[in-house]
Protein backbone atom coordinates (compact mmCIF):
# COMPACT_ATOMS: atom_id res chain seq x y z
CA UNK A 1 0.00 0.00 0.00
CA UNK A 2 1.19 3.51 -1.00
CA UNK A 3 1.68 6.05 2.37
CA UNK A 4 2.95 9.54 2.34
CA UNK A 5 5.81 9.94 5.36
CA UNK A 6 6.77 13.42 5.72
CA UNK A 7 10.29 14.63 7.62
CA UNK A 8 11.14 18.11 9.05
CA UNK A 9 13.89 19.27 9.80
CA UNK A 10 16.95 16.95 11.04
CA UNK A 11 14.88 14.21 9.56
CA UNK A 12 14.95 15.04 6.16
CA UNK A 13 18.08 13.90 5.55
CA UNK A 14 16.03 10.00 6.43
CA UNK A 15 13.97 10.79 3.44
CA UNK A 16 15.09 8.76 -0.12
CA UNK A 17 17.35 10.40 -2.59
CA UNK A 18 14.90 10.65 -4.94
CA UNK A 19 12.01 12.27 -3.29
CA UNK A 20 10.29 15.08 -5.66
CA UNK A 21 8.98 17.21 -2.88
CA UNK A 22 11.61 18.66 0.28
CA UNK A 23 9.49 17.08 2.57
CA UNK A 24 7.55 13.79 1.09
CA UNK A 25 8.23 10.47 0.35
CA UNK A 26 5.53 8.22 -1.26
CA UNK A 27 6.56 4.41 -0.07
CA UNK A 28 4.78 1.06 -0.54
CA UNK A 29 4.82 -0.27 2.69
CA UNK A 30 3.06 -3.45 4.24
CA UNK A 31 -0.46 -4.01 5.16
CA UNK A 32 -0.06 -3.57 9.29
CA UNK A 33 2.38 -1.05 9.16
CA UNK A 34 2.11 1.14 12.16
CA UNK A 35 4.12 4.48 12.73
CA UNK A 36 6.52 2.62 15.15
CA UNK A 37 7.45 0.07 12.64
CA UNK A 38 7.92 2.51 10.12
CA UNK A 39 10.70 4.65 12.06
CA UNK A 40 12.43 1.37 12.71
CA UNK A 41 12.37 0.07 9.04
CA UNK A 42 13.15 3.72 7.93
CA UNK A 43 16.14 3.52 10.53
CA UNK A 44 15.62 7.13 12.18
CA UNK A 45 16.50 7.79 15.50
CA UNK A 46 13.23 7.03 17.90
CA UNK A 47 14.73 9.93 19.84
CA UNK A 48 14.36 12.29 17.63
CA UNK A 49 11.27 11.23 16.50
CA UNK A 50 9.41 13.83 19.18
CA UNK A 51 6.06 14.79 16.89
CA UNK A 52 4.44 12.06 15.51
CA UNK A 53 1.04 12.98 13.26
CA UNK A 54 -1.08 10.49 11.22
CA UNK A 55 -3.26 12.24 8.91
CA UNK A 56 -2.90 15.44 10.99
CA UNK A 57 -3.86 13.82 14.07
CA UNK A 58 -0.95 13.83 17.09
CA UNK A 59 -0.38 10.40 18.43
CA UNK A 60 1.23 9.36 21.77
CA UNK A 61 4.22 7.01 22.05
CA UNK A 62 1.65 4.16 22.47
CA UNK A 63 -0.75 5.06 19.82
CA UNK A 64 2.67 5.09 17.49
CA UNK A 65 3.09 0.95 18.74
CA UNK A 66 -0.87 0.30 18.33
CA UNK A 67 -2.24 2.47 15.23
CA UNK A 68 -1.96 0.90 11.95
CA UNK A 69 -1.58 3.05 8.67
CA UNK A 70 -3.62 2.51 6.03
CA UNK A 71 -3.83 2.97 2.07
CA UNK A 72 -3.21 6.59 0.90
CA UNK A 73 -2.95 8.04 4.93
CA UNK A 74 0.40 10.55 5.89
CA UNK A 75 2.66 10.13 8.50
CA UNK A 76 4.62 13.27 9.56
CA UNK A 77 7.63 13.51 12.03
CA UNK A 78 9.25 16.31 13.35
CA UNK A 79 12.40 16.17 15.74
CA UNK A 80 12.49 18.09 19.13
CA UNK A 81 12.49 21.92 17.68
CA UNK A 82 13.56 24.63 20.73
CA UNK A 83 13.06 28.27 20.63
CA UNK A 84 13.18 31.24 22.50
């Protein structure tokens, strides 16, 4: 199944080579992917995987082990981010 998985800032460097937008991958992933399982496969650092959104929607550290992605949804991650 086609998924969009979307990286900000640190993490974009995670993202494939040949990616046509900054910030987007389209991947074929598994049926029972969750957002967990992606990170690992994608090998980013859990740590810095801080902000976690499926389809816009924030999901806890559990809801990333439990939720599974389906057909056509985004995942987006953004690394810790401090300001002042």
């Amino acid at each position: 199944m086609n998924i969009k998985l979307k990286l900000y800032a640190s993490l974009m460097r995670y993202l494939p080579d040949d990616v046509a937008d900054r910030h987007t991958a389209v991947l074929n992933v598994p049926e029972g992917m969750t957002p967990a399982k992606l990170i690992e496969d994608r090998k980013l650092p859990k740590e810095s995987c801080f902000l976690v959104l499926l389809n816009g929607v924030y999901l806890t550290p559990a809801e990333r082990e439990t939720r599974q992605i389906q057909e056509g949804d985004a995942v987006a991650i953004w690394p810790p981010i401090a300001g002042g």
